[in-house]
PDB file of N, CA and C in Angstrom:
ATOM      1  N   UNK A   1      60.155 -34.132  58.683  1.00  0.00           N
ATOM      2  CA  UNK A   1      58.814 -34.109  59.243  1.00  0.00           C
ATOM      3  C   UNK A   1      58.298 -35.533  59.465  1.00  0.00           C
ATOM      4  N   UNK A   2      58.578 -36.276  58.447  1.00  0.00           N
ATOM      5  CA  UNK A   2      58.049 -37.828  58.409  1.00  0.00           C
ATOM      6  C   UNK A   2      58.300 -38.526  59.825  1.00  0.00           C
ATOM      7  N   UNK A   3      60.006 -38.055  59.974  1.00  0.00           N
ATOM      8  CA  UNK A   3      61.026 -38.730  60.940  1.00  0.00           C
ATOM      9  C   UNK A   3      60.148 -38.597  62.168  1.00  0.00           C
ATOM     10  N   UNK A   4      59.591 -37.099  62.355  1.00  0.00           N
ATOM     11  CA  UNK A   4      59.243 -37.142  63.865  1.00  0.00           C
ATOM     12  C   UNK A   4      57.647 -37.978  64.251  1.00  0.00           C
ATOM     13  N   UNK A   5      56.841 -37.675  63.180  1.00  0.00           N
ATOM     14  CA  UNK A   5      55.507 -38.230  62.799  1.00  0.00           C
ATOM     15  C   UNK A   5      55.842 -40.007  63.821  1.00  0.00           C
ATOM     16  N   UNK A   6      57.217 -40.570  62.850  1.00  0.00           N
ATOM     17  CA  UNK A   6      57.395 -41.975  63.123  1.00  0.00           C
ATOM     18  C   UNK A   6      57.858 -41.707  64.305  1.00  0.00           C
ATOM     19  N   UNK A   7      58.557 -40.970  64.666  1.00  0.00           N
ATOM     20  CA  UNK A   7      59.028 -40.730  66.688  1.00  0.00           C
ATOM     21  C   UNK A   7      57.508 -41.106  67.414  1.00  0.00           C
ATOM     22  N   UNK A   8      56.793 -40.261  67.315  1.00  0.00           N
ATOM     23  CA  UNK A   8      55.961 -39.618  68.250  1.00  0.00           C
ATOM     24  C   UNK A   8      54.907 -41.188  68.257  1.00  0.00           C
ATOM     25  N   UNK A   9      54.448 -41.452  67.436  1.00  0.00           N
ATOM     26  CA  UNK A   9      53.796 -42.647  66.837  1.00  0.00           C
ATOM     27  C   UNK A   9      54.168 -43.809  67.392  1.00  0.00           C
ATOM     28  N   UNK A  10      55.461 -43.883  67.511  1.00  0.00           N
ATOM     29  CA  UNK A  10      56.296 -44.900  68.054  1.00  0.00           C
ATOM     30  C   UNK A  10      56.207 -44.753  69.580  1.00  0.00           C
ATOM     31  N   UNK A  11      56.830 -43.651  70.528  1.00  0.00           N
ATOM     32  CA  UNK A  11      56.213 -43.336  71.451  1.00  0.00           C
ATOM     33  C   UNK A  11      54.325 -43.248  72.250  1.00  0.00           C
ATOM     34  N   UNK A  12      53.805 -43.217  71.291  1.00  0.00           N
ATOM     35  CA  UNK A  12      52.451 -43.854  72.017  1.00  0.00           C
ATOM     36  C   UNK A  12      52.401 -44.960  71.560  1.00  0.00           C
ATOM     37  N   UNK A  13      52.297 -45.857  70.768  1.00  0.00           N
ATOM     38  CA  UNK A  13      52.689 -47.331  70.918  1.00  0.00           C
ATOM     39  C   UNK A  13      53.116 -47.907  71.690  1.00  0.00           C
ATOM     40  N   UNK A  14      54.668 -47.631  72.896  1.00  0.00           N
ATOM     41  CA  UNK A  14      54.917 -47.893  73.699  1.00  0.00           C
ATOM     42  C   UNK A  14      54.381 -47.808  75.485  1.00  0.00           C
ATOM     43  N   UNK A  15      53.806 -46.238  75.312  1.00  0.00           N
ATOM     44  CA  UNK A  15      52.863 -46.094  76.362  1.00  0.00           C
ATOM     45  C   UNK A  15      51.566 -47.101  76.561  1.00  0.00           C
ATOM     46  N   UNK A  16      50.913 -47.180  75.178  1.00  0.00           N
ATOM     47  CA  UNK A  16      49.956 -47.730  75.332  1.00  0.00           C
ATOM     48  C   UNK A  16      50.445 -49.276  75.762  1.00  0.00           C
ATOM     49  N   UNK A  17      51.144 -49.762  74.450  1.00  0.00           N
ATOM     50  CA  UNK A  17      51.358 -51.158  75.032  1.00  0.00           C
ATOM     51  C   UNK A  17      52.148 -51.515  76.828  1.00  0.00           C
ATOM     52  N   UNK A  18      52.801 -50.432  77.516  1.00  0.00           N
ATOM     53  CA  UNK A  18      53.116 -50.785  78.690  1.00  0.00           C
ATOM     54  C   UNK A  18      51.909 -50.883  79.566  1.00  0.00           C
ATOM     55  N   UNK A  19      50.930 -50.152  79.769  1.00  0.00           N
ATOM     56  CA  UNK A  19      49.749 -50.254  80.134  1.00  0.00           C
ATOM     57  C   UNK A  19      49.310 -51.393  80.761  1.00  0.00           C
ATOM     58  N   UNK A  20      49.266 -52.271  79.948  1.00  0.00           N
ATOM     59  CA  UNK A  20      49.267 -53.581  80.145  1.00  0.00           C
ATOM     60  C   UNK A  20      50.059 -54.384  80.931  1.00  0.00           C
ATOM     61  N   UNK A  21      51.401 -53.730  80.904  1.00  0.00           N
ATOM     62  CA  UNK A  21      52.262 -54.408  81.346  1.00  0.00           C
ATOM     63  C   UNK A  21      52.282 -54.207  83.111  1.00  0.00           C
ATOM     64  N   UNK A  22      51.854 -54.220  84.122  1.00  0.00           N
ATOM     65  CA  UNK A  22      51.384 -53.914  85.182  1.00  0.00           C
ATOM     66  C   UNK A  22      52.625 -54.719  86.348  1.00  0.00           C
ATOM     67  N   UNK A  23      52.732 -54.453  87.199  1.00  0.00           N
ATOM     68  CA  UNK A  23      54.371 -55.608  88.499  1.00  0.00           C
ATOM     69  C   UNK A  23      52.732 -56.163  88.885  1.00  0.00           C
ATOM     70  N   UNK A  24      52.863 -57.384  89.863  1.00  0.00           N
ATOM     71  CA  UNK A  24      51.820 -57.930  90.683  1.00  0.00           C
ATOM     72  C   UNK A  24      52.863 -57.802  92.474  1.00  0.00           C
ATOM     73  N   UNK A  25      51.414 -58.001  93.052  1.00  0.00           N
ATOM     74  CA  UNK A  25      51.688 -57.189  94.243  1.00  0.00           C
ATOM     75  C   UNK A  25      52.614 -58.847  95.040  1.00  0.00           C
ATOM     76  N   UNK A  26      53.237 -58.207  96.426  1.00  0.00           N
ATOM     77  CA  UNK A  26      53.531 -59.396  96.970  1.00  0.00           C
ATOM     78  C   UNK A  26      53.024 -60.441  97.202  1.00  0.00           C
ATOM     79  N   UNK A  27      53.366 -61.900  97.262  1.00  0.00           N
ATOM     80  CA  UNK A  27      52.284 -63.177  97.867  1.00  0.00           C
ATOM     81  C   UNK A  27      52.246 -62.739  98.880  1.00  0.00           C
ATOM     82  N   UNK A  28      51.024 -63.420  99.185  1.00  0.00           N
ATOM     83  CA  UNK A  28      50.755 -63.604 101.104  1.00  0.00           C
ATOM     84  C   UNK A  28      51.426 -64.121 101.599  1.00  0.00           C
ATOM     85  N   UNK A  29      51.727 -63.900 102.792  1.00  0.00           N
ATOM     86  CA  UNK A  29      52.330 -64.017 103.909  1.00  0.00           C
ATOM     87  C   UNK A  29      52.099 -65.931 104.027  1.00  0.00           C
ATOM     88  N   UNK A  30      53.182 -66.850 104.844  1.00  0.00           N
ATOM     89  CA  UNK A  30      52.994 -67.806 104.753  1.00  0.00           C
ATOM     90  C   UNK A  30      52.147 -68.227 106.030  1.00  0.00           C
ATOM     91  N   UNK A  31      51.298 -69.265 106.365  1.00  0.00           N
ATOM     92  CA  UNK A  31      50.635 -69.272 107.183  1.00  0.00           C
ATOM     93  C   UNK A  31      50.582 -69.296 108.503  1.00  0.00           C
ATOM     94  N   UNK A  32      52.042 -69.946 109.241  1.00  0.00           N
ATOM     95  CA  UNK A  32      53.031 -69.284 110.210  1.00  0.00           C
ATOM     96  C   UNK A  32      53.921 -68.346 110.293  1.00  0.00           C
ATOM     97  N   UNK A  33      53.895 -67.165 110.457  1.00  0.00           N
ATOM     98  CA  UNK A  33      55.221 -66.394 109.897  1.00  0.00           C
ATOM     99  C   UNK A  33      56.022 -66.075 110.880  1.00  0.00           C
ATOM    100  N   UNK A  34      55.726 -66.806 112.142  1.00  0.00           N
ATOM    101  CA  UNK A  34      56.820 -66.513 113.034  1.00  0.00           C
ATOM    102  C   UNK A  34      56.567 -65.617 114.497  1.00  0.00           C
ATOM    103  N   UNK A  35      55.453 -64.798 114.300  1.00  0.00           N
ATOM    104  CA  UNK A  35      54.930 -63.904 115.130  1.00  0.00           C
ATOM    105  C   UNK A  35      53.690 -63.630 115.207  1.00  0.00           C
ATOM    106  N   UNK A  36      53.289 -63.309 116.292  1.00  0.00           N
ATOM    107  CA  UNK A  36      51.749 -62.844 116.539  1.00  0.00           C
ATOM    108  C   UNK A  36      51.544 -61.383 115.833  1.00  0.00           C
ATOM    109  N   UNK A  37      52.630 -60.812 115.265  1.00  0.00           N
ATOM    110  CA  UNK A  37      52.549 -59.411 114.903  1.00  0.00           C
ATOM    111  C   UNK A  37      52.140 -59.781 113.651  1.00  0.00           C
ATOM    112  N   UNK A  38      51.684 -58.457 113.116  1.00  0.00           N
ATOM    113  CA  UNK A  38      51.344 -58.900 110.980  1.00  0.00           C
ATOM    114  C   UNK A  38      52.879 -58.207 110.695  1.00  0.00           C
ATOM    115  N   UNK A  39      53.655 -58.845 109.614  1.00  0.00           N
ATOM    116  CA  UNK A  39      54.365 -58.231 109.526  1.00  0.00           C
ATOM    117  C   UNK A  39      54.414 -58.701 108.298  1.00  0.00           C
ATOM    118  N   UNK A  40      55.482 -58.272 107.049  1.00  0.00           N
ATOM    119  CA  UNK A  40      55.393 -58.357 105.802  1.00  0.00           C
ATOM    120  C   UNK A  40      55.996 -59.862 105.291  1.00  0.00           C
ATOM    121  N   UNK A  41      55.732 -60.462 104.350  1.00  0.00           N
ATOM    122  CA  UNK A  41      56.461 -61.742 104.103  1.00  0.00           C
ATOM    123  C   UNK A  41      57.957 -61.791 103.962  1.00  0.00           C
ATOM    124  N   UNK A  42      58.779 -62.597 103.721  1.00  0.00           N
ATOM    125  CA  UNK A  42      60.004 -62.313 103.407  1.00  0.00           C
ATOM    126  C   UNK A  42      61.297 -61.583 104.232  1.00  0.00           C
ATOM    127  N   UNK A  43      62.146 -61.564 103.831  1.00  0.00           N
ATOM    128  CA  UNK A  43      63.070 -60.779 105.075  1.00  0.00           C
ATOM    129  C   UNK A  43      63.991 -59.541 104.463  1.00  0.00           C
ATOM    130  N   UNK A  44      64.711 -58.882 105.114  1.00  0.00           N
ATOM    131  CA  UNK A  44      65.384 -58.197 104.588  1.00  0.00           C
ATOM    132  C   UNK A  44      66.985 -58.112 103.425  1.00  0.00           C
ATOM    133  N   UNK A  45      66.820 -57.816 103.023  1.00  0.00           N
ATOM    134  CA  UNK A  45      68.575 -57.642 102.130  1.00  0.00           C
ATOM    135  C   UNK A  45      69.404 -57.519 102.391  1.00  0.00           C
ATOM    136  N   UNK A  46      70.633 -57.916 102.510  1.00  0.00           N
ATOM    137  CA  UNK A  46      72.174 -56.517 102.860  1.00  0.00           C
ATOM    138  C   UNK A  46      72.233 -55.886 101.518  1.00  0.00           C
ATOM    139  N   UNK A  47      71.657 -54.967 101.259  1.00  0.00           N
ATOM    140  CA  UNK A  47      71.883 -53.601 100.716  1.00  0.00           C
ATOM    141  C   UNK A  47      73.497 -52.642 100.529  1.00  0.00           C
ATOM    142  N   UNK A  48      73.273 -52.572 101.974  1.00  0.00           N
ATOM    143  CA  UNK A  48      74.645 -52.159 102.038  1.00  0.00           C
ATOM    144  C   UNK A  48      75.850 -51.940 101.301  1.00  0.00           C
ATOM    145  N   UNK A  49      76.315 -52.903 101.525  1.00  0.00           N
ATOM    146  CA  UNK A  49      77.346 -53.478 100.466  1.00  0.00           C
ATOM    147  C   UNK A  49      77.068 -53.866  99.033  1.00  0.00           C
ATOM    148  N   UNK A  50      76.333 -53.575  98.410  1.00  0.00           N
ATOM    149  CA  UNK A  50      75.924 -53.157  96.929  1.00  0.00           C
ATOM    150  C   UNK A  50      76.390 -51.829  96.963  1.00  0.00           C
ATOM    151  N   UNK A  51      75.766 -50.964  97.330  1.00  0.00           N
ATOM    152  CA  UNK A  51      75.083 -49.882  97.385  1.00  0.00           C
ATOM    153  C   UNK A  51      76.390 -49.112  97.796  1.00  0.00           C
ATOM    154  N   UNK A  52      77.632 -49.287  98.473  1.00  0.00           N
ATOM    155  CA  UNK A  52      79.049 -49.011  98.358  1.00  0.00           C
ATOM    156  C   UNK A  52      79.655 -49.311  97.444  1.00  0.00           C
ATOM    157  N   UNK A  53      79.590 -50.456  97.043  1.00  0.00           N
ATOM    158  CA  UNK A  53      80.285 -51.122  95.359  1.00  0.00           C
ATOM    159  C   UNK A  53      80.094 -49.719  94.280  1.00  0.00           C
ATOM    160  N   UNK A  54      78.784 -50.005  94.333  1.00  0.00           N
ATOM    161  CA  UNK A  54      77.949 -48.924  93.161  1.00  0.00           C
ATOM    162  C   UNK A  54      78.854 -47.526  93.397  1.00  0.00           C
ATOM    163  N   UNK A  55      78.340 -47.009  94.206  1.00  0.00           N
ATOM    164  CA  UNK A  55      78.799 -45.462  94.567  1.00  0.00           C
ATOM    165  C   UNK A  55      80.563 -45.783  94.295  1.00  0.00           C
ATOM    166  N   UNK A  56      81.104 -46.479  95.138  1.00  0.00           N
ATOM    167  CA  UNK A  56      82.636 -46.376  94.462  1.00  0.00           C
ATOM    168  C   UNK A  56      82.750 -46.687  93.141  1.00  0.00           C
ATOM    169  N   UNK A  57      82.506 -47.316  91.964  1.00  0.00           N
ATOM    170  CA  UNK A  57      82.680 -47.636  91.179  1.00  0.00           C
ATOM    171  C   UNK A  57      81.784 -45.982  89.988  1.00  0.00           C
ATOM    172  N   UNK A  58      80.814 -45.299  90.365  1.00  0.00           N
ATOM    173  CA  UNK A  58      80.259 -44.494  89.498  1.00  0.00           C
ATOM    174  C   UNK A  58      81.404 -43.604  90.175  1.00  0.00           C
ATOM    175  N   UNK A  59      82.467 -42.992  91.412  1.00  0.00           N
ATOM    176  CA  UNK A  59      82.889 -42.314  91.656  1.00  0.00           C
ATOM    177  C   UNK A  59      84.340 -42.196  90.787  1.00  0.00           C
ATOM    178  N   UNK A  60      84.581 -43.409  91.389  1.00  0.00           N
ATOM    179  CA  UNK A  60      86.385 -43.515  89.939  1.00  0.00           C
ATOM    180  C   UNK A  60      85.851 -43.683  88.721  1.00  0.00           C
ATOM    181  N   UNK A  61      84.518 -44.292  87.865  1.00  0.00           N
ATOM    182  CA  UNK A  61      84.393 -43.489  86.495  1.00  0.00           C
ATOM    183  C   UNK A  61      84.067 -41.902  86.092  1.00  0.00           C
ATOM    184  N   UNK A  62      83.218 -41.334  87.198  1.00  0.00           N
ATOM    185  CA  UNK A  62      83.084 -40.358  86.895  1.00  0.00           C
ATOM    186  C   UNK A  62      84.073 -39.332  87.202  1.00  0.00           C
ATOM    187  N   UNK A  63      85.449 -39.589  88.022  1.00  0.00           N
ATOM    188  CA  UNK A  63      86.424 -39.239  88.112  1.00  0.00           C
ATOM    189  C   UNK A  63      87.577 -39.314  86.880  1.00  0.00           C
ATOM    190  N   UNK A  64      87.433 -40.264  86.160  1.00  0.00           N
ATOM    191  CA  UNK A  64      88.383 -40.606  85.244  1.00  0.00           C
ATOM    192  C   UNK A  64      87.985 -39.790  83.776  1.00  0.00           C
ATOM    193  N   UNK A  65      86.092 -39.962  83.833  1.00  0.00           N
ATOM    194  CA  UNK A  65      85.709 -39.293  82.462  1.00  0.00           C
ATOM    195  C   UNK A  65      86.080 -38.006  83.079  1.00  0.00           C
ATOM    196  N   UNK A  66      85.733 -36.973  83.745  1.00  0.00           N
ATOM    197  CA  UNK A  66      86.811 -35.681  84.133  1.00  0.00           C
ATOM    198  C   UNK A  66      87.889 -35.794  83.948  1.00  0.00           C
ATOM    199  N   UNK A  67      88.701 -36.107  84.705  1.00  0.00           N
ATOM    200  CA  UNK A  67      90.116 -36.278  84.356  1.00  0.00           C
ATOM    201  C   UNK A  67      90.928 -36.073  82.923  1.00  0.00           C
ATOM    202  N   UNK A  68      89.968 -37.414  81.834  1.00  0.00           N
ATOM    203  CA  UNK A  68      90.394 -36.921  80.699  1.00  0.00           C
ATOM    204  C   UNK A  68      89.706 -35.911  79.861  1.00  0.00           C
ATOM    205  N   UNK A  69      88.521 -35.568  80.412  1.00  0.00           N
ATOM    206  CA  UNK A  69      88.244 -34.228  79.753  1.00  0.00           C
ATOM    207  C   UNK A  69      88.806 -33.014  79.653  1.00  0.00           C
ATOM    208  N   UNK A  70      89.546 -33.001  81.284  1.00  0.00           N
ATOM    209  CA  UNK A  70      90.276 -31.684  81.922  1.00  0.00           C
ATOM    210  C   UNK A  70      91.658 -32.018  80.763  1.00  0.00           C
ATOM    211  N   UNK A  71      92.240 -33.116  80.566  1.00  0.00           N
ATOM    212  CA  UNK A  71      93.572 -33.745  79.915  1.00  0.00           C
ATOM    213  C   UNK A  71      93.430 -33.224  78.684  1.00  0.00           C
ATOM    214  N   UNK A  72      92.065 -33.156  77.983  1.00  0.00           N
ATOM    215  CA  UNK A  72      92.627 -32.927  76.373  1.00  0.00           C
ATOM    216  C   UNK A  72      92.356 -31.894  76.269  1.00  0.00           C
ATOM    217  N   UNK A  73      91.506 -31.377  77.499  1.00  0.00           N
ATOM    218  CA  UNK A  73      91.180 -29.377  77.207  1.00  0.00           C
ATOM    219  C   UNK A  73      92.517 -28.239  77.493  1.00  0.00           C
ATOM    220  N   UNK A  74      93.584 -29.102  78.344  1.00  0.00           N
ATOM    221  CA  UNK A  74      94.330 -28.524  78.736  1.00  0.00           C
ATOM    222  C   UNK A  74      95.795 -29.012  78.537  1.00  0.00           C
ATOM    223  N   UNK A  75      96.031 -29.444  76.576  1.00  0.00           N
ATOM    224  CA  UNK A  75      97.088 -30.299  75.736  1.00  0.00           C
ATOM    225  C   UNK A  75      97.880 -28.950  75.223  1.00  0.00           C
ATOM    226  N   UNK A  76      96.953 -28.348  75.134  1.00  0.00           N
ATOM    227  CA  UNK A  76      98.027 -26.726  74.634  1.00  0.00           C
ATOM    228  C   UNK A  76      98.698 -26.254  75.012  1.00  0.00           C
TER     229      UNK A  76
END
């Protein structure tokens, strides 16, 4: 009973103290930015190619943790 008392306790402690903890929004735009349009500061990412890395790499682990799951369920 104690254990969860200290869970739960512990858990609003953390809520509360994130609260505080807030992101701040983008800087402004620099004072030429290149165009008569408003457009956002900064430029874009290649994404892309992360974002393939990632997916292949969660695909052959999550292929391999199967693999040996199917391996020791099926040693008999």
């Amino acid at each position: 009973m104690m254990k969860k008392i200290k869970i739960i306790f512990t858990g609003i402690f953390f809520l509360i103290l994130s609260t505080g903890i807030i992101a701040q929004g983008p800087p402004p735009p620099p004072a030429d930015h290149g165009t008569d349009q408003d457009q956002s500061a900064g430029g874009t990412a290649p994404l892309s190619g992360g974002i393939i890395i990632l997916l292949t790499l969660g695909t052959v682990y999550g292929s391999k943790k199967v693999y040996d799951t199917w391996k020791t369920e099926n040693i008999d």
